[in-house]
C-alpha atoms as a PDB file:
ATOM      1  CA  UNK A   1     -99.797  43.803  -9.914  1.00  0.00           C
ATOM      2  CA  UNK A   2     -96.350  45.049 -11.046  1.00  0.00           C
ATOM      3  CA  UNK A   3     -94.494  43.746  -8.435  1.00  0.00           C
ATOM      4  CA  UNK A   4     -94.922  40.215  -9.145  1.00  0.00           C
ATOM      5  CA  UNK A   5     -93.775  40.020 -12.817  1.00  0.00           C
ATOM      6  CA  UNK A   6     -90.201  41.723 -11.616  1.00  0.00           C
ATOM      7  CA  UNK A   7     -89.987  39.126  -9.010  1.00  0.00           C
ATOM      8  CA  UNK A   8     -90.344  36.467 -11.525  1.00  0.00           C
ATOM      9  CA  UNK A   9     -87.978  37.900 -13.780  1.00  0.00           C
ATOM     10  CA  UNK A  10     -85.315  38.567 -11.093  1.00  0.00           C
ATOM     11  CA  UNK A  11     -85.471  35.075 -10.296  1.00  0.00           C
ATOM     12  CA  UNK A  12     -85.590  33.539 -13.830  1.00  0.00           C
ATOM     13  CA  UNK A  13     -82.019  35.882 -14.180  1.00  0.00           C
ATOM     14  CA  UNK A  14     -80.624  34.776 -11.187  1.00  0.00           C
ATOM     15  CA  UNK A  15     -81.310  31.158 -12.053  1.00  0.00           C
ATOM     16  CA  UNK A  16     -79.685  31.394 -15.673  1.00  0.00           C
ATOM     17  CA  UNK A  17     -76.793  33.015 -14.105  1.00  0.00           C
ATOM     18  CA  UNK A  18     -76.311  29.945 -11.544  1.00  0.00           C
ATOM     19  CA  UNK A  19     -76.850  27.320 -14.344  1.00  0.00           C
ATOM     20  CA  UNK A  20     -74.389  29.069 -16.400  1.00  0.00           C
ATOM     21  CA  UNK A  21     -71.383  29.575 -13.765  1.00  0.00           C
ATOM     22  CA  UNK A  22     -71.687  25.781 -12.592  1.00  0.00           C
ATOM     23  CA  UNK A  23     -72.087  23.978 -15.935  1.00  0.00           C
ATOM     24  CA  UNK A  24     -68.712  22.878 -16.511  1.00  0.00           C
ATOM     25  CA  UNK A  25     -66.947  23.725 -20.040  1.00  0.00           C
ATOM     26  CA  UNK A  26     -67.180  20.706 -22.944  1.00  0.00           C
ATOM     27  CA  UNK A  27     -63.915  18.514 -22.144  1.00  0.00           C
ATOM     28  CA  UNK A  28     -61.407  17.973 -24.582  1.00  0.00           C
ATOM     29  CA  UNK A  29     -61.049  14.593 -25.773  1.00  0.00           C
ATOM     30  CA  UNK A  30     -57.455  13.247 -24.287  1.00  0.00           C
ATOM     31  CA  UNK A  31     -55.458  11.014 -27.169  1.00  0.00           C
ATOM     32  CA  UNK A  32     -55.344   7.681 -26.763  1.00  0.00           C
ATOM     33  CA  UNK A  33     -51.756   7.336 -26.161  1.00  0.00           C
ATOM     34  CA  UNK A  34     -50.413   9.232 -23.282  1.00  0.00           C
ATOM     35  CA  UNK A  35     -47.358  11.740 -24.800  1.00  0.00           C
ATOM     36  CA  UNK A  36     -46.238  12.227 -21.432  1.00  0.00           C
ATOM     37  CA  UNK A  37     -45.410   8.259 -20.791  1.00  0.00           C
ATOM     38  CA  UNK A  38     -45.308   6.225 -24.038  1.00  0.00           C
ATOM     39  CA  UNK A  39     -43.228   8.749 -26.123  1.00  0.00           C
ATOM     40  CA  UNK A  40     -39.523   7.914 -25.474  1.00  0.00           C
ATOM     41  CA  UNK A  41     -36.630  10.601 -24.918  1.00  0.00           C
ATOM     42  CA  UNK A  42     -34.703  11.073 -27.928  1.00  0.00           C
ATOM     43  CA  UNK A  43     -31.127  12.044 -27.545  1.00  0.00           C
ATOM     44  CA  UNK A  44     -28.094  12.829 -30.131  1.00  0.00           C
ATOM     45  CA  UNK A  45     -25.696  10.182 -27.972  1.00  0.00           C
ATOM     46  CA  UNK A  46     -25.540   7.071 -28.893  1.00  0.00           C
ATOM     47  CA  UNK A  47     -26.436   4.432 -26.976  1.00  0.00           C
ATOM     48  CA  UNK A  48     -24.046   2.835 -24.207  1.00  0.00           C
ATOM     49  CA  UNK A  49     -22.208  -0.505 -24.982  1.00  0.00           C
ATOM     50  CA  UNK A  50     -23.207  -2.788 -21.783  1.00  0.00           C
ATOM     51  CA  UNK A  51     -19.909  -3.882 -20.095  1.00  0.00           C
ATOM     52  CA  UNK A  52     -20.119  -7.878 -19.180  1.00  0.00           C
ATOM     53  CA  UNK A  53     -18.517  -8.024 -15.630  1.00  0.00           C
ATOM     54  CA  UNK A  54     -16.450 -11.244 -16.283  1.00  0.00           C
ATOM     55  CA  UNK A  55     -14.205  -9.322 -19.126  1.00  0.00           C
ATOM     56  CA  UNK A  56     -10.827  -8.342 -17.352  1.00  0.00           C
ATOM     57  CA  UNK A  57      -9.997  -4.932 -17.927  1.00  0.00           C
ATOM     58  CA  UNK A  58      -6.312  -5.441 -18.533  1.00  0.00           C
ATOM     59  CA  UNK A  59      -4.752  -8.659 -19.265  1.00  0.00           C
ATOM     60  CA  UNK A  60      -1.823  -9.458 -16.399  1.00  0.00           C
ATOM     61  CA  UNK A  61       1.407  -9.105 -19.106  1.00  0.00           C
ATOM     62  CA  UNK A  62       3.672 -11.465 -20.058  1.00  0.00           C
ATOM     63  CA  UNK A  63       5.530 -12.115 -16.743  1.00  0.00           C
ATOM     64  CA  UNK A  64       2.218 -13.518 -15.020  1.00  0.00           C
ATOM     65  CA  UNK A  65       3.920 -16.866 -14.449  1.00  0.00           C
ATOM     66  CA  UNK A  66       5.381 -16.359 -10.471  1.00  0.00           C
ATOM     67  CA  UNK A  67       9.008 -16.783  -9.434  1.00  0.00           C
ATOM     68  CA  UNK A  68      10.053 -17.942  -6.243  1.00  0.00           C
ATOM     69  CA  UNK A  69      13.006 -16.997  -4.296  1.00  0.00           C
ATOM     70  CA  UNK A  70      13.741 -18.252  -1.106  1.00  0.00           C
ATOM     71  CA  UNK A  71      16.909 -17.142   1.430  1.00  0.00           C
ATOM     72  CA  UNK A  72      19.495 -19.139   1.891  1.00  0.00           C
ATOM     73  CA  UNK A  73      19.862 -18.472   6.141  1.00  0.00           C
ATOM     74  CA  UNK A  74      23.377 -19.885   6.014  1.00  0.00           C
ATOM     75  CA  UNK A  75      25.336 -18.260   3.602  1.00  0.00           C
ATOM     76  CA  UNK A  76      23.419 -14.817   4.474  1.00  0.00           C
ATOM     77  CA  UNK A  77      24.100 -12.090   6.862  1.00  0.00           C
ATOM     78  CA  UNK A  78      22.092  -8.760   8.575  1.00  0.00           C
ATOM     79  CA  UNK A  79      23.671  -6.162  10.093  1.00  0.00           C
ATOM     80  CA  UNK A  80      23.540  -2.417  11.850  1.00  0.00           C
ATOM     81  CA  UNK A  81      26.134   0.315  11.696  1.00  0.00           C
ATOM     82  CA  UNK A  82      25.865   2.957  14.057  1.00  0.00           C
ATOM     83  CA  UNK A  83      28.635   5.340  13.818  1.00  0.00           C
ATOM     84  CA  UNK A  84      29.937   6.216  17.777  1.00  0.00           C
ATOM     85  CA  UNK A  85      32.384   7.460  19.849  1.00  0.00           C
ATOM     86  CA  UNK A  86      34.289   5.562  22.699  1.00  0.00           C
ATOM     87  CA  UNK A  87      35.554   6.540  25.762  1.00  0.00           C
ATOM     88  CA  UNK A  88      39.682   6.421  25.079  1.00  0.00           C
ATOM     89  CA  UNK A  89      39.589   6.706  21.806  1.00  0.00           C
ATOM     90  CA  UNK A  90      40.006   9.953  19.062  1.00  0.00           C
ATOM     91  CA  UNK A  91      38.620   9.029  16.327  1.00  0.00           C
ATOM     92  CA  UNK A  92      34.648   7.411  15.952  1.00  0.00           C
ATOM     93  CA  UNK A  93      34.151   4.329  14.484  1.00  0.00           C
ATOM     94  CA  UNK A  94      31.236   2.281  13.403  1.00  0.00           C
ATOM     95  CA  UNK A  95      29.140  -0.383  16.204  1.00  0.00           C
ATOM     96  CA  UNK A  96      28.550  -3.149  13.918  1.00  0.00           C
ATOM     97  CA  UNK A  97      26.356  -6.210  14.760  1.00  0.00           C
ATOM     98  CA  UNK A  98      25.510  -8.893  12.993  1.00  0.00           C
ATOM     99  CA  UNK A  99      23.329 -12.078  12.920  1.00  0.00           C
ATOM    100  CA  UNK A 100      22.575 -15.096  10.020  1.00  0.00           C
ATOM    101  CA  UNK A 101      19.001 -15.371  11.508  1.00  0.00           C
ATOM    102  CA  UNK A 102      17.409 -14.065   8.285  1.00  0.00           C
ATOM    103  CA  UNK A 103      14.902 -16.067   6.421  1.00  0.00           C
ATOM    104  CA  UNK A 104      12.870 -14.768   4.002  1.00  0.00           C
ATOM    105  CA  UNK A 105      10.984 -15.372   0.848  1.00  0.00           C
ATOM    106  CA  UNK A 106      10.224 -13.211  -2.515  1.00  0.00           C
ATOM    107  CA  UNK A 107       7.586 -13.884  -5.346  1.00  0.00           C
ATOM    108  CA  UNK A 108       7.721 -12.242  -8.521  1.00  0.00           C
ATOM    109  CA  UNK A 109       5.455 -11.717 -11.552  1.00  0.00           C
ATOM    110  CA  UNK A 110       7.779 -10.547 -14.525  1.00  0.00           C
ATOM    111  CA  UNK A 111       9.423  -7.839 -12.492  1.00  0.00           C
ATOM    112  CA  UNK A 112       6.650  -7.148 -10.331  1.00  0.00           C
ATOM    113  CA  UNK A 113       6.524  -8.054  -6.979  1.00  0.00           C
ATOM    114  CA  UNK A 114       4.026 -10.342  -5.160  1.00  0.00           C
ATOM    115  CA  UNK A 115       3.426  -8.098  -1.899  1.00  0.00           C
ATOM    116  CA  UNK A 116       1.167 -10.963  -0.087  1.00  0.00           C
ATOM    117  CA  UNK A 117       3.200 -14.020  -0.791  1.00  0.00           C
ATOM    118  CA  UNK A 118       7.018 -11.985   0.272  1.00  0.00           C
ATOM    119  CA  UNK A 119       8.028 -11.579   3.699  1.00  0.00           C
ATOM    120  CA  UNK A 120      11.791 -11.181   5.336  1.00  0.00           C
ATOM    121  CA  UNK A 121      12.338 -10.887   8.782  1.00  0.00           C
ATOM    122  CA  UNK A 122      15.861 -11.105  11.078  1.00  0.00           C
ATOM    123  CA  UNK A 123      15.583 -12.832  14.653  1.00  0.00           C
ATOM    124  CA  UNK A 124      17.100  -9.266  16.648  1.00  0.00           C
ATOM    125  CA  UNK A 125      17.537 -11.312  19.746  1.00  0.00           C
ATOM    126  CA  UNK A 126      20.799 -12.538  17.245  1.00  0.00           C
ATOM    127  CA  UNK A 127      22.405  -9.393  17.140  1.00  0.00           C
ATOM    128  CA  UNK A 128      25.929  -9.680  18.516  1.00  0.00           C
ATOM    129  CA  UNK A 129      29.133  -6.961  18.235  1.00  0.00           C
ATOM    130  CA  UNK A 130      31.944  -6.631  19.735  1.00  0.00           C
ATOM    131  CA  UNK A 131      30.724  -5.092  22.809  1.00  0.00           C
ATOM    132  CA  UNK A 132      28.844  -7.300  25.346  1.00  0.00           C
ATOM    133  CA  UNK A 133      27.441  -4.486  27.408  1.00  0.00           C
ATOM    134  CA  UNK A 134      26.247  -2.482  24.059  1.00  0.00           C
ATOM    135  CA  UNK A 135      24.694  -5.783  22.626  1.00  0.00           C
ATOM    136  CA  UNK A 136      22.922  -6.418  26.335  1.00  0.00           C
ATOM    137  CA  UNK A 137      21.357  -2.258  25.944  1.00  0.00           C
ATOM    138  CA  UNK A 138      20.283  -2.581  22.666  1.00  0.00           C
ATOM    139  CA  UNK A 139      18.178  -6.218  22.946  1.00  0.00           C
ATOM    140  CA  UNK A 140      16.709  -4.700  26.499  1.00  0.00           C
ATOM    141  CA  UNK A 141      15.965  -1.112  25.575  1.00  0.00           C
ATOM    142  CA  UNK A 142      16.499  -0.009  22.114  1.00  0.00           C
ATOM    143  CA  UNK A 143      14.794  -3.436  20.444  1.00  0.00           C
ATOM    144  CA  UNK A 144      12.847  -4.540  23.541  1.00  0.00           C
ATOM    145  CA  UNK A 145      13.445  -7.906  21.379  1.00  0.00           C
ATOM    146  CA  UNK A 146      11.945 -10.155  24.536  1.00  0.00           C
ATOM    147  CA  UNK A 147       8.589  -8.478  23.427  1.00  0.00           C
ATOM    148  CA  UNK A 148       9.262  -7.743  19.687  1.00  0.00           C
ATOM    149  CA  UNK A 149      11.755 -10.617  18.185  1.00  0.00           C
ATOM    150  CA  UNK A 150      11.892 -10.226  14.696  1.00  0.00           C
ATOM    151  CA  UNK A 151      12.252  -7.097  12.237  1.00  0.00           C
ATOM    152  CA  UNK A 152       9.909  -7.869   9.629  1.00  0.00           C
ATOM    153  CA  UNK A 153      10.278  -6.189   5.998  1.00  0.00           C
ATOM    154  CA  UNK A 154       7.379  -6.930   3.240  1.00  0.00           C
ATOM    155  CA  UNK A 155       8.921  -5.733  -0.207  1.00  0.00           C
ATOM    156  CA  UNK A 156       5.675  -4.206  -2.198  1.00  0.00           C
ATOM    157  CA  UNK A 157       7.528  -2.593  -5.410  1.00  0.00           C
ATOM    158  CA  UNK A 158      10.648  -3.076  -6.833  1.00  0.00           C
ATOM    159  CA  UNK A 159      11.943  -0.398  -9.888  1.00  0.00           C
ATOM    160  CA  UNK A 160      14.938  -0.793 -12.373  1.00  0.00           C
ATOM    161  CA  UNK A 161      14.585  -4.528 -12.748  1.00  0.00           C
ATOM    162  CA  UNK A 162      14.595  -5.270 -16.350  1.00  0.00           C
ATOM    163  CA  UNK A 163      11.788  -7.897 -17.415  1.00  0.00           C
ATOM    164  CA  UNK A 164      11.411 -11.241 -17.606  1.00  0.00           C
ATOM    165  CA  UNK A 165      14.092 -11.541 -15.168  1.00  0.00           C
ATOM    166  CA  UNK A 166      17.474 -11.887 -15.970  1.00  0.00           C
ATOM    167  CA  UNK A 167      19.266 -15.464 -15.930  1.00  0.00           C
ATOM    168  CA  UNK A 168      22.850 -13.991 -15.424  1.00  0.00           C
ATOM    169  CA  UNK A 169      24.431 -10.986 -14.875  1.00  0.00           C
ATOM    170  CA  UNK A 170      25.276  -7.942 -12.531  1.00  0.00           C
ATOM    171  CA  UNK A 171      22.085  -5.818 -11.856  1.00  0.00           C
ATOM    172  CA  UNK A 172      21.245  -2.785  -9.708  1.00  0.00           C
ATOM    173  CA  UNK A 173      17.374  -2.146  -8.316  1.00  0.00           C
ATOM    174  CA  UNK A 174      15.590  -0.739  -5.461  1.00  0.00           C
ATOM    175  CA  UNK A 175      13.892  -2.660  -3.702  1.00  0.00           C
ATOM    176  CA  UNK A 176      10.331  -0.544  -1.904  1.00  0.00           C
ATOM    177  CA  UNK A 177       8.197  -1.900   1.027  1.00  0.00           C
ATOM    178  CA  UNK A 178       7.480  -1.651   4.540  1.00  0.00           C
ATOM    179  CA  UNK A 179       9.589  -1.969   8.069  1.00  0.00           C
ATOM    180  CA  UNK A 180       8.470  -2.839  11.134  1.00  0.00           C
ATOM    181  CA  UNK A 181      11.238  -2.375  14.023  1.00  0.00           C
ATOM    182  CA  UNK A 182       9.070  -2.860  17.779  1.00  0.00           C
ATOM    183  CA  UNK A 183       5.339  -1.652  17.012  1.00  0.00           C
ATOM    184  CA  UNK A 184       6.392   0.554  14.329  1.00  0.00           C
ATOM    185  CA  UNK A 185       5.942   0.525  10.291  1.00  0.00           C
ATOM    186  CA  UNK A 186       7.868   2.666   7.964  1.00  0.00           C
ATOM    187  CA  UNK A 187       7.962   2.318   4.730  1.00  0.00           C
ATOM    188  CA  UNK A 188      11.539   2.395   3.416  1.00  0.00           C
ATOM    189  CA  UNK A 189      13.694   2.068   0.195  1.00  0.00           C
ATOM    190  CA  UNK A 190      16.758  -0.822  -0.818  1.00  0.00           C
ATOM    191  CA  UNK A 191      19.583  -0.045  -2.715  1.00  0.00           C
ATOM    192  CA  UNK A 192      20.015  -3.471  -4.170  1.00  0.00           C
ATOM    193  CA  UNK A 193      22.900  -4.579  -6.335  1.00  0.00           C
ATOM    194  CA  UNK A 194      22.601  -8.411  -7.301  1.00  0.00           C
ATOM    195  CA  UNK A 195      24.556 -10.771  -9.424  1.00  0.00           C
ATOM    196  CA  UNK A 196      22.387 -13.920 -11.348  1.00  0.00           C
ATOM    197  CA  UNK A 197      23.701 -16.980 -10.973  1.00  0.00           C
ATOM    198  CA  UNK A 198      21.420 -19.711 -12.677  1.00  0.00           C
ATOM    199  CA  UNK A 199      18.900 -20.336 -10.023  1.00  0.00           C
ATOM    200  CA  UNK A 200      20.950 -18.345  -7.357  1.00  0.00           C
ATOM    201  CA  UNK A 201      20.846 -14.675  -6.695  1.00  0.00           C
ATOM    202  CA  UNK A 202      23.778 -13.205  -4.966  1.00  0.00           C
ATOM    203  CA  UNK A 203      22.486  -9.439  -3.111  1.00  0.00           C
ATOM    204  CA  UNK A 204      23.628  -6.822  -0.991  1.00  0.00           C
ATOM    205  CA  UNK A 205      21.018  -4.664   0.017  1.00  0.00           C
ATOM    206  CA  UNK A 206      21.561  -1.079   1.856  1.00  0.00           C
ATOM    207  CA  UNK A 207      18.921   1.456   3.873  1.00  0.00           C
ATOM    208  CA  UNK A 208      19.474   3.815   6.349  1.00  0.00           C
ATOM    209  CA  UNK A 209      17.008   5.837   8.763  1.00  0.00           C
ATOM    210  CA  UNK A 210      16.714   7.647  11.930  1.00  0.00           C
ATOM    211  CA  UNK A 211      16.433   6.241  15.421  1.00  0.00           C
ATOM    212  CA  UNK A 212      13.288   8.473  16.038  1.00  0.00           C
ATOM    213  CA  UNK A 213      11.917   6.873  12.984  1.00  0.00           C
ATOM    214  CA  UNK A 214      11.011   3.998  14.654  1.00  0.00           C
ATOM    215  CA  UNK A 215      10.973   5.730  18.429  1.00  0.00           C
ATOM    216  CA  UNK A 216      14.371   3.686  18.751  1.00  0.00           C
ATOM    217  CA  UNK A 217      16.077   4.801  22.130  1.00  0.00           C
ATOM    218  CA  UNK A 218      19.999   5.575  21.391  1.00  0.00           C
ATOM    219  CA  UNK A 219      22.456   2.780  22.704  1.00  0.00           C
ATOM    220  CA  UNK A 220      23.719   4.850  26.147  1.00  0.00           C
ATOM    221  CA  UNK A 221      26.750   2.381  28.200  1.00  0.00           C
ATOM    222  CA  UNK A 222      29.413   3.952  29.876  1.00  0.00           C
ATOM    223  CA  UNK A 223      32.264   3.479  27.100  1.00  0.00           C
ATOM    224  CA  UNK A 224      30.159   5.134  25.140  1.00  0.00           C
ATOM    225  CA  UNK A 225      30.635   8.949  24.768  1.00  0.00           C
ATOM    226  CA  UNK A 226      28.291   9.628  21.731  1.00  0.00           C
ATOM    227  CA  UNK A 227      25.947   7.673  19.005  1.00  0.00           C
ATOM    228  CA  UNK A 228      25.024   9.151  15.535  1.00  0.00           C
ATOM    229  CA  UNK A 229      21.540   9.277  15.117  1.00  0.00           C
ATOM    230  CA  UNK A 230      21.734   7.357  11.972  1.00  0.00           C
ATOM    231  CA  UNK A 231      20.904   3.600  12.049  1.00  0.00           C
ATOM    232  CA  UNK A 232      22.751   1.916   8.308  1.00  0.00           C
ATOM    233  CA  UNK A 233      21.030  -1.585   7.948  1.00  0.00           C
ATOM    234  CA  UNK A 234      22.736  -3.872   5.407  1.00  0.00           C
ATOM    235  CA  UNK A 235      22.118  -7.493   4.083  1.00  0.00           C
ATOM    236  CA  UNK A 236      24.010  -9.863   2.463  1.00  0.00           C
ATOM    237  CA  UNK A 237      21.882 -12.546   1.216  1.00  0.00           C
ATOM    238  CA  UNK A 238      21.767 -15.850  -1.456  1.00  0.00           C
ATOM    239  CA  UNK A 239      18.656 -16.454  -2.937  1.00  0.00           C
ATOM    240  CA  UNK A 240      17.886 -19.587  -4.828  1.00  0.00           C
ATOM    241  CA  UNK A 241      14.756 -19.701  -7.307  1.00  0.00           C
ATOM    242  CA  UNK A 242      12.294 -22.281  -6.705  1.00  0.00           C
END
């Protein structure tokens, strides 16, 4: 008789407990408006300025308007020194060749140069000095001109040109780009000193470099006792503006 009430009430405990464990607690309303999407970042910086893509940053200058200059091949000359020593003689003395198969054209902008429309080259199959069996060495071995013709120089910079560009005058500039001799490019510097004519340009232009520069073999001929490693190219060239 007293064992059935303390069943009852164990079970009427342990059903409470259950109920009271798996009811879940009253939810909190959420807001209507999401804080965690709709409310916008704030910052201190101000907003940035959209950039349209058709507005240049820098306007090209004054001297946008190209200038043409074009060689004149027969009032212009390239040439090597190479200073040497021959066989019977005490003193060195230079190897000099020379050729009038340059051509060559230069665009400017102001005193900028236009790298893409400029180009000089020399025909090195031309070369000619005073020594038959030095000119026949240095077209075979030195130049291999059969396979590589032309030096080719592409001026890309030129500094100390005063712009727009003078109409008269005596001026002195270098002259920056890139020379290929054979297979190889160098990039190398002209001493330029001009004199304006009107429409013509009057130049001598001077660089110098190493034979191994350009892996460049050094002329080797019998009456030949010694070359200087030092190749001096020099041109003389007219230029008349377009």
């Amino acid at each position: 008789m007293h064992r059935f009430p303390a069943r009852i009430a164990w079970f009427l405990l342990i059903s409470i407990g259950l109920i009271a464990c798996g009811s879940p607690a009253t939810p909190t309303p959420l807001p209507s408006t999401p804080t965690s999407v709709a409310t916008p970042v704030v910052s201190d910086q101000p907003s940035p300025t959209p950039v349209s893509p058709a507005t240049p940053t820098s306007p090209p200058g004054p001297g946008a308007e190209q200038t043409t200059f074009i060689v004149v091949s027969e009032e212009s000359e390239a040439r090597y020194r190479v200073r040497e020593q021959l066989v019977g003689f005490d003193l060195p003395n230079d190897a000099v060749g020379t050729t009038r198969a340059i051509t060559g054209v230069l665009v400017m902008e102001g005193n900028r140069v236009v790298a893409e429309a400029s180009r000089f080259q020399v025909d090195l199959r031309t070369l000619t000095s005073d020594q038959s069996r030095r000119d026949n060495f240095i077209r075979r071995n030195t130049l291999q001109a059969d396979r590589y013709p032309y030096a080719v120089f592409v001026p890309r910079e030129v500094q100390g040109l005063p712009s727009p560009l003078p109409t008269s005058g005596e001026h002195a500039f270098q002259l920056i780009g890139d020379l290929t001799v054979r297979d190889v490019t160098r990039p190398v510097t002209w001493e330029v000193t001009a004199r304006v004519e009107g429409n013509r340009v009057i130049a001598q232009a001077r660089t110098q470099f190493a034979f191994a520069d350009f892996n460049l073999e050094q002329p080797r001929v019998p009456v030949v006792l010694s070359v200087d490693e030092i190749i001096r190219l020099e041109i003389d060239a007219v230029l008349q503006r377009q």
